[in-house]
C-alpha atoms as a PDB file:
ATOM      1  CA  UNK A   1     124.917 202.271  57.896  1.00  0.00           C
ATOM      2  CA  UNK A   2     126.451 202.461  61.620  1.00  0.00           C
ATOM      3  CA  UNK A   3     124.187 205.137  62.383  1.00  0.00           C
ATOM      4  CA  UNK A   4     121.085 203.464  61.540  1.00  0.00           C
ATOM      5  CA  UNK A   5     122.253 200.214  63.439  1.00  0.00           C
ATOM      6  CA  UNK A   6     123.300 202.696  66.454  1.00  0.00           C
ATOM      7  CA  UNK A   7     119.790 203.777  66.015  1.00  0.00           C
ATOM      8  CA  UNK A   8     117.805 200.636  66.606  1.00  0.00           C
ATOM      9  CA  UNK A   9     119.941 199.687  69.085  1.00  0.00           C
ATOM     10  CA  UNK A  10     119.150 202.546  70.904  1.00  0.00           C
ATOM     11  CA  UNK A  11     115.620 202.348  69.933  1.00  0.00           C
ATOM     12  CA  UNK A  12     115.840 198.979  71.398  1.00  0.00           C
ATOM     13  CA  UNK A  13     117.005 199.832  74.755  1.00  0.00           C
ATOM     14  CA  UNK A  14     114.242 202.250  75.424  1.00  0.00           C
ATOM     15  CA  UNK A  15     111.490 199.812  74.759  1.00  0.00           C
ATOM     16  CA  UNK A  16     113.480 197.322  76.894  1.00  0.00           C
ATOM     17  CA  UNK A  17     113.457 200.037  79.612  1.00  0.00           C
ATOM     18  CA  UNK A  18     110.083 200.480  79.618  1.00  0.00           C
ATOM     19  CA  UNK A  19     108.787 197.247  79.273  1.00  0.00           C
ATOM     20  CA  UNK A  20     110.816 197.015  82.844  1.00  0.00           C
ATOM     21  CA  UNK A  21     109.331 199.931  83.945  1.00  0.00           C
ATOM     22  CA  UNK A  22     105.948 199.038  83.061  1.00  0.00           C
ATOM     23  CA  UNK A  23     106.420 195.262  84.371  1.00  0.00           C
ATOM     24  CA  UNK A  24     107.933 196.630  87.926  1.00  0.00           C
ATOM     25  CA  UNK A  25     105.092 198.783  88.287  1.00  0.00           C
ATOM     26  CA  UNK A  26     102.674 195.171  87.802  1.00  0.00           C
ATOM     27  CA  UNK A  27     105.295 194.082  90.849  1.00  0.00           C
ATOM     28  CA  UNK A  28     107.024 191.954  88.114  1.00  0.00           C
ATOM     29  CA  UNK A  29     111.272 191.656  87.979  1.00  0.00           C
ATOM     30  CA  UNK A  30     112.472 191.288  84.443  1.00  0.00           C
ATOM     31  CA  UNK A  31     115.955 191.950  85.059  1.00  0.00           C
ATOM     32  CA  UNK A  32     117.658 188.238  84.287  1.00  0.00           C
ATOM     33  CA  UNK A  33     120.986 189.123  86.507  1.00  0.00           C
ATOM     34  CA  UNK A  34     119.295 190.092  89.553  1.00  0.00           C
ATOM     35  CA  UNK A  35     116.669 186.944  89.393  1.00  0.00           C
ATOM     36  CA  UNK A  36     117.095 184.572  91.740  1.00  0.00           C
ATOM     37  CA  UNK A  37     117.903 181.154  92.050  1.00  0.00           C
ATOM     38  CA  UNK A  38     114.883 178.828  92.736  1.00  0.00           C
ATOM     39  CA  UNK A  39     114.655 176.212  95.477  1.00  0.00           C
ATOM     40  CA  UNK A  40     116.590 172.852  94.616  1.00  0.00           C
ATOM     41  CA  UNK A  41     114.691 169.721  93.882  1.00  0.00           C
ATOM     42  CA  UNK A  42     116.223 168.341  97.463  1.00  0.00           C
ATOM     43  CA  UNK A  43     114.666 171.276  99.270  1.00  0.00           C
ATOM     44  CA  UNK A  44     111.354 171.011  98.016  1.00  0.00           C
ATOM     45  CA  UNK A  45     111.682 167.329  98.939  1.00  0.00           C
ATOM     46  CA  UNK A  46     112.363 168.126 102.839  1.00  0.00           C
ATOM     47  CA  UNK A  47     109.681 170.283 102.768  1.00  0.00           C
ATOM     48  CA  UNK A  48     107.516 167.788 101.447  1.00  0.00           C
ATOM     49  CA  UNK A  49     108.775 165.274 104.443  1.00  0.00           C
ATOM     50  CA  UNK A  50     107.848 167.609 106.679  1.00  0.00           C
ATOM     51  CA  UNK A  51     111.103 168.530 107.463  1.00  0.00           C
ATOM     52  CA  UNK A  52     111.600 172.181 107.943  1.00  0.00           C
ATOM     53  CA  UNK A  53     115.768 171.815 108.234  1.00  0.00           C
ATOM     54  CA  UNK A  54     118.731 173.263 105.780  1.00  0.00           C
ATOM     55  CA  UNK A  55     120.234 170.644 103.901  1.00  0.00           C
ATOM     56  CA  UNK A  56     123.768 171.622 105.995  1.00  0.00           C
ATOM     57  CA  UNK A  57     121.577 170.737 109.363  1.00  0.00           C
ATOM     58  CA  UNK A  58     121.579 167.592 111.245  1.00  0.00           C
ATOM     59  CA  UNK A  59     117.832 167.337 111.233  1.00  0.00           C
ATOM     60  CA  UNK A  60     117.592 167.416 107.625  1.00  0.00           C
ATOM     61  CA  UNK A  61     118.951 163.471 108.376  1.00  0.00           C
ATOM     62  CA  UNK A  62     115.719 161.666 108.834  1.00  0.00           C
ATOM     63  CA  UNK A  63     113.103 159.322 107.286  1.00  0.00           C
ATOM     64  CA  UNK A  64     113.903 158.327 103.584  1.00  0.00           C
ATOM     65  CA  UNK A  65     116.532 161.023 103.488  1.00  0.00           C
ATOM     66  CA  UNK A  66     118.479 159.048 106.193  1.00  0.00           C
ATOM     67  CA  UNK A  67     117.800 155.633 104.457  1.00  0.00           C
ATOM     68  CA  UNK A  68     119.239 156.733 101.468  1.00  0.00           C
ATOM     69  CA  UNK A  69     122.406 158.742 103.097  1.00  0.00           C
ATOM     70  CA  UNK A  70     122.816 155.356 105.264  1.00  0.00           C
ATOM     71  CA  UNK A  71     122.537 157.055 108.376  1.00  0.00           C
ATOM     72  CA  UNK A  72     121.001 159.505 110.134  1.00  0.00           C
ATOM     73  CA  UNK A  73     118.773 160.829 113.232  1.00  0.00           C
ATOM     74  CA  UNK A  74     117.234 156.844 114.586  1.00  0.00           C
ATOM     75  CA  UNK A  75     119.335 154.644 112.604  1.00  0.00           C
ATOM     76  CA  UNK A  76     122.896 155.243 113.941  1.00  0.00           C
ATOM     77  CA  UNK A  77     122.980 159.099 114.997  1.00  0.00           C
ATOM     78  CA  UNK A  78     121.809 160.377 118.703  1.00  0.00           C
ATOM     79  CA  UNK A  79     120.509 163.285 118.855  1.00  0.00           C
ATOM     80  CA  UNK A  80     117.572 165.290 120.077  1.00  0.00           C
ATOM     81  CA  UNK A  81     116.148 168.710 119.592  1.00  0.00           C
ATOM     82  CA  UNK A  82     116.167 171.202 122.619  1.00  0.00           C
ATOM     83  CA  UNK A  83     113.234 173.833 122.545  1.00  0.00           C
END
């Protein structure tokens, strides 16, 4: 009995492998460790604003974003961006 579960366990892996294969060929990654995290409700939200800042930058501090922080760049914080 431990040689036929061995079995289909190896059988297993070798259609997992090349379902990968066949899927990285497509340009597809199927590999769940390496997958990476998406982009964070708050980040799609900036972008949506218009506001192409990191949520660890100053500039990320405006329009509703500083309303509902309490502060930010106009209400409270000087600053201005240098090109």
């Amino acid at each position: 009995m431990p040689e036929l579960i061995n079995t289909f366990k190896a059988m297993r892996k070798t259609e997992d492998e090349k379902r990968k294969f066949l899927a990285s060929l497509q340009g597809v990654n199927l590999d769940e460790e390496e997958q990476q995290e998406g982009k964070s409700f708050e980040d799609v939200r900036r972008k949506a604003l218009g506001i192409n800042a990191s949520a660890d930058d100053v500039l990320s501090l405006q329009g509703p974003l500083a309303q509902e922080a309490g502060f930010g760049i106009g209400m409270g914080l000087g600053y201005s961006e240098e090109k």
